[in-house]
C-alpha atoms as a PDB file:
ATOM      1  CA  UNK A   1      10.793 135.570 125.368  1.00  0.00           C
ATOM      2  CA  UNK A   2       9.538 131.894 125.239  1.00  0.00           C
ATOM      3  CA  UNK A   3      10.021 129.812 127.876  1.00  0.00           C
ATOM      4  CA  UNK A   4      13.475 127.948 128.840  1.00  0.00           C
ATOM      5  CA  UNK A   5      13.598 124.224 127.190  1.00  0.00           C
ATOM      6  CA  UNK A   6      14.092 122.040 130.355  1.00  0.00           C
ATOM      7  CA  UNK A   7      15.379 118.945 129.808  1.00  0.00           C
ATOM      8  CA  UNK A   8      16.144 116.045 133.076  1.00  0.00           C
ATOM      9  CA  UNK A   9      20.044 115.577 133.641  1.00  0.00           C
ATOM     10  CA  UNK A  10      19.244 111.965 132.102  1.00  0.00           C
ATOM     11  CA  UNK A  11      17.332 113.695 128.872  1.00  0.00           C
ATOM     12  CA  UNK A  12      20.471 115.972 128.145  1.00  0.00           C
ATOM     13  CA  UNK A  13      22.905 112.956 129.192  1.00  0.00           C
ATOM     14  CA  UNK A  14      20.982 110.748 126.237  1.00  0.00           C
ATOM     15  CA  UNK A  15      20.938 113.954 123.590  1.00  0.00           C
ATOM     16  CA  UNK A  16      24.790 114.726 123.971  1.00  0.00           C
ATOM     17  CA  UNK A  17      27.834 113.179 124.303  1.00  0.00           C
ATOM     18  CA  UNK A  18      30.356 113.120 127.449  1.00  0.00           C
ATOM     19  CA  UNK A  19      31.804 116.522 126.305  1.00  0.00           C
ATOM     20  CA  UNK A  20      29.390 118.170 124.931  1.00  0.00           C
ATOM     21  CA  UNK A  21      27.575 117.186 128.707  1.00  0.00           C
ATOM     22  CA  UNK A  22      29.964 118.260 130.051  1.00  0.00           C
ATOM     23  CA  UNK A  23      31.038 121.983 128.637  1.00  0.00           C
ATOM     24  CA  UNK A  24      27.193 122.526 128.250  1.00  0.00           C
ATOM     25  CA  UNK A  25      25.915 121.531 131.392  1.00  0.00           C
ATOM     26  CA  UNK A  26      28.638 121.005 133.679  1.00  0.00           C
ATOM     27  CA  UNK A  27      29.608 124.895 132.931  1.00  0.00           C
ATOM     28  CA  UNK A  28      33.225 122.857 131.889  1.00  0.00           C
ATOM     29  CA  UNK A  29      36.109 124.130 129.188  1.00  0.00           C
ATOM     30  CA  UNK A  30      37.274 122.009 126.318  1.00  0.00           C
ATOM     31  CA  UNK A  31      40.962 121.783 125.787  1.00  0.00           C
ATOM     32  CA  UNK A  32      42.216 124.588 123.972  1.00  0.00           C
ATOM     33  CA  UNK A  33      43.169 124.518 120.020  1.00  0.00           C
ATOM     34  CA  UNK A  34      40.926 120.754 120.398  1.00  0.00           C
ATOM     35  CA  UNK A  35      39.478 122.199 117.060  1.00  0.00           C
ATOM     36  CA  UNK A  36      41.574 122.479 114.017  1.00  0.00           C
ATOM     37  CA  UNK A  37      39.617 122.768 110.551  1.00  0.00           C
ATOM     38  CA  UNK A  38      36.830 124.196 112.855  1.00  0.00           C
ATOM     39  CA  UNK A  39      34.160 124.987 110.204  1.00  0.00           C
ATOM     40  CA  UNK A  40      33.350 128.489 108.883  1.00  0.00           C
ATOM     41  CA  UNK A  41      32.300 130.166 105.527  1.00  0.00           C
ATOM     42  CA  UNK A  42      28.569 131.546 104.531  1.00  0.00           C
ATOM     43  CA  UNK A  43      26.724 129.805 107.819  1.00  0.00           C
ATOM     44  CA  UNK A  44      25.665 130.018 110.770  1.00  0.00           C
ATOM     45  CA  UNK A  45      26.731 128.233 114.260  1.00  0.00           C
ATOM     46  CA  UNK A  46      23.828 127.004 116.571  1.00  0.00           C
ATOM     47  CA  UNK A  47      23.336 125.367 119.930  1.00  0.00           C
ATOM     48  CA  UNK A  48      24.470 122.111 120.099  1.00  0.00           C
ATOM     49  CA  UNK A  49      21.946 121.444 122.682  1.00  0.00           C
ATOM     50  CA  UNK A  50      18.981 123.346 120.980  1.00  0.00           C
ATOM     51  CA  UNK A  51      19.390 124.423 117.713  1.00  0.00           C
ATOM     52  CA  UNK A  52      19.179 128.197 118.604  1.00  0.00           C
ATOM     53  CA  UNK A  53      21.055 130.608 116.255  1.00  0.00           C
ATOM     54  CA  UNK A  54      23.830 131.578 118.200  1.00  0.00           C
ATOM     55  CA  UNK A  55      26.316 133.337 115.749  1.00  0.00           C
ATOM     56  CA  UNK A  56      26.922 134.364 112.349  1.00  0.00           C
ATOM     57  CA  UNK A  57      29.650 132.611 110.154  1.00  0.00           C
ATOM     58  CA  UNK A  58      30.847 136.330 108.480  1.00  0.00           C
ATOM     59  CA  UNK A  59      31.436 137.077 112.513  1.00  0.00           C
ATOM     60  CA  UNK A  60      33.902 134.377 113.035  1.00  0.00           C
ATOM     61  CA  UNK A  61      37.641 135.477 113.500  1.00  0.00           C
ATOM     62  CA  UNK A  62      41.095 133.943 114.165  1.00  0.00           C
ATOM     63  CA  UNK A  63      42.288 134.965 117.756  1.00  0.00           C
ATOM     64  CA  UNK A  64      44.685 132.466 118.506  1.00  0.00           C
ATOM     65  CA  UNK A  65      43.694 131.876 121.863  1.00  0.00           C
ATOM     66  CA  UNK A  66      42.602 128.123 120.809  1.00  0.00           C
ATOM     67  CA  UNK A  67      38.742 128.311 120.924  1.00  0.00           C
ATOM     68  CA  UNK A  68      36.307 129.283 118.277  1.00  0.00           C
ATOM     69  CA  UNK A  69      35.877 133.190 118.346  1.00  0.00           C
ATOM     70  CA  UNK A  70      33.387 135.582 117.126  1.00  0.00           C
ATOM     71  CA  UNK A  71      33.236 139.306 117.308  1.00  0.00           C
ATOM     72  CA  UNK A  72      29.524 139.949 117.853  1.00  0.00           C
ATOM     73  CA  UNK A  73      26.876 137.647 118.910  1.00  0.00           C
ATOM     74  CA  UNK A  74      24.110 137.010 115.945  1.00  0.00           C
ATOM     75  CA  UNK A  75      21.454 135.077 117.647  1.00  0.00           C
ATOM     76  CA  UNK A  76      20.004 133.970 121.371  1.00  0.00           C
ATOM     77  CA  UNK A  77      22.290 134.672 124.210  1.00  0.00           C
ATOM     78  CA  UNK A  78      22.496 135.816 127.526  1.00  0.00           C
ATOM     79  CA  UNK A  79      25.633 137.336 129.343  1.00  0.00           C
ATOM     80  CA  UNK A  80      25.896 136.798 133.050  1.00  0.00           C
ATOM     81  CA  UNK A  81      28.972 137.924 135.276  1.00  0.00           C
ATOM     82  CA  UNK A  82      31.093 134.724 136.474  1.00  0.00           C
ATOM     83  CA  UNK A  83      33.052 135.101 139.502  1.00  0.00           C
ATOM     84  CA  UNK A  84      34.076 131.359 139.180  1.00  0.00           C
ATOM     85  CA  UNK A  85      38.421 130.402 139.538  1.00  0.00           C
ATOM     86  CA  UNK A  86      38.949 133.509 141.625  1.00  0.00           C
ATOM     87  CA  UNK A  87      38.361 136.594 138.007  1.00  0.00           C
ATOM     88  CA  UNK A  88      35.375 138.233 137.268  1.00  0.00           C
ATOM     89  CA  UNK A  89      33.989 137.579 133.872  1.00  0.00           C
ATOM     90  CA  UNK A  90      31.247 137.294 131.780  1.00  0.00           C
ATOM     91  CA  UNK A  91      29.896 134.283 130.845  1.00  0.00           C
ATOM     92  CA  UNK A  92      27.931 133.223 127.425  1.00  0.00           C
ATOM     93  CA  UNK A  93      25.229 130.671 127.522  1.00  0.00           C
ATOM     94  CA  UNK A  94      22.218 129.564 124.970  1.00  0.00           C
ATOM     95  CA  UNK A  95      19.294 132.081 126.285  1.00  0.00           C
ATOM     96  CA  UNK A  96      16.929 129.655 124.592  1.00  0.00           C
ATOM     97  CA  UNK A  97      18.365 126.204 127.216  1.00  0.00           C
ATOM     98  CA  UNK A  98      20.990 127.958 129.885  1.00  0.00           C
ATOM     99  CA  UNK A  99      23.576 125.839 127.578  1.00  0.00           C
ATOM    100  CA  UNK A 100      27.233 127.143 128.851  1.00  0.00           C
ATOM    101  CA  UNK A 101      29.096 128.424 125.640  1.00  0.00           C
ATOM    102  CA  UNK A 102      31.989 130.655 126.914  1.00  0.00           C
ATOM    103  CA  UNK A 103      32.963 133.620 127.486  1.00  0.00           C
ATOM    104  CA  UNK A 104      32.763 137.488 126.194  1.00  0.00           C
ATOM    105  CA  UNK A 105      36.502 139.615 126.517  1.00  0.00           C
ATOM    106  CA  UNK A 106      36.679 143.442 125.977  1.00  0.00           C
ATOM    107  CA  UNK A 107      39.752 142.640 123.552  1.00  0.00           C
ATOM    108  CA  UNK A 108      38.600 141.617 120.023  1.00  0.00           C
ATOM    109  CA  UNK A 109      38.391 143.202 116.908  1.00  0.00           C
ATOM    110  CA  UNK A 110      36.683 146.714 115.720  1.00  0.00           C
ATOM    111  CA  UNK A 111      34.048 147.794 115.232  1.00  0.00           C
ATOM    112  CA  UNK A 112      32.755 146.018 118.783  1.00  0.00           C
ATOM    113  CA  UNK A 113      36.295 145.337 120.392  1.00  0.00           C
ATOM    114  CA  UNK A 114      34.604 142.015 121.761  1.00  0.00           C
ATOM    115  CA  UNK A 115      35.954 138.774 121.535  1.00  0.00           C
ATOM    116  CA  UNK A 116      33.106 135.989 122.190  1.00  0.00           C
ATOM    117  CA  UNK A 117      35.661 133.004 123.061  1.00  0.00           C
ATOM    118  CA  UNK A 118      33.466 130.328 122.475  1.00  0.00           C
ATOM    119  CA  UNK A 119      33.864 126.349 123.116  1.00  0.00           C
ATOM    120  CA  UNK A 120      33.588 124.415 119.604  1.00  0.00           C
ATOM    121  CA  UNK A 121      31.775 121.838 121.289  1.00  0.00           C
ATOM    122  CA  UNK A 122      28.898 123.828 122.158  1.00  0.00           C
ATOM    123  CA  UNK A 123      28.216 124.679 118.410  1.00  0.00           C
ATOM    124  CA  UNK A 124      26.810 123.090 115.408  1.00  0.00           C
ATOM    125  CA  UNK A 125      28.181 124.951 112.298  1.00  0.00           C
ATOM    126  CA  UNK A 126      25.111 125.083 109.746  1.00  0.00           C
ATOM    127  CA  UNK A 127      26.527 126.120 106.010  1.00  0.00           C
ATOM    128  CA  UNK A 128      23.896 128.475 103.715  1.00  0.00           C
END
């Protein structure tokens, strides 16, 4: 694996805006269903940070829990467990810039039963 980009707090301040910041790098959660029309078709989704190819567009579902959601991960993550707000879970985040994406829940669709809640803010929706 290549090396973590590393970027100053001022260098990612000056690349992103006050959300995106702020859910990336902050570890923060955008409001829920704060993305209506969220893009999908023949694509893929990326890092907004760092262009890595998070997740396929054919892997995108509707959950209805009011973030972007994806049943299996198509590109350069990491999971790590999150005992943040009193639950254990796992975090998501960019394993190509330690961007914060989400999180992974054992209750999405077959055939991996994974639901990869993911804020829309943290992607960049790229269409074949």
């Amino acid at each position: 694996m290549a090396a973590k980009i590393q970027k100053s707090d001022a260098e990612w301040r000056e690349q992103l805006s006050p959300e995106e910041y702020r859910v990336t790098r902050q570890a923060g959660t955008e409001r829920p269903f704060s993305h209506e029309g969220f893009p999908d078709g023949p694509g893929h989704y990326e890092c907004v940070c760092c262009g890595a190819r998070l997740f396929d567009g054919d892997q995108k579902f509707e959950s209805h829990c009011g973030w972007p959601s994806f049943s299996k991960a198509g590109g350069e993550i990491e999971e790590i467990q999150d005992r943040s707000h009193g639950m254990i879970r796992t975090e998501v985040r960019c394993e190509n810039c330690d961007a914060h994406l989400g999180h992974v829940f054992p209750d999405g669709p077959p055939p991996t039963g994974l639901r990869y809640c993911i804020n829309g803010v943290a992607l960049r929706f790229v269409p074949d």
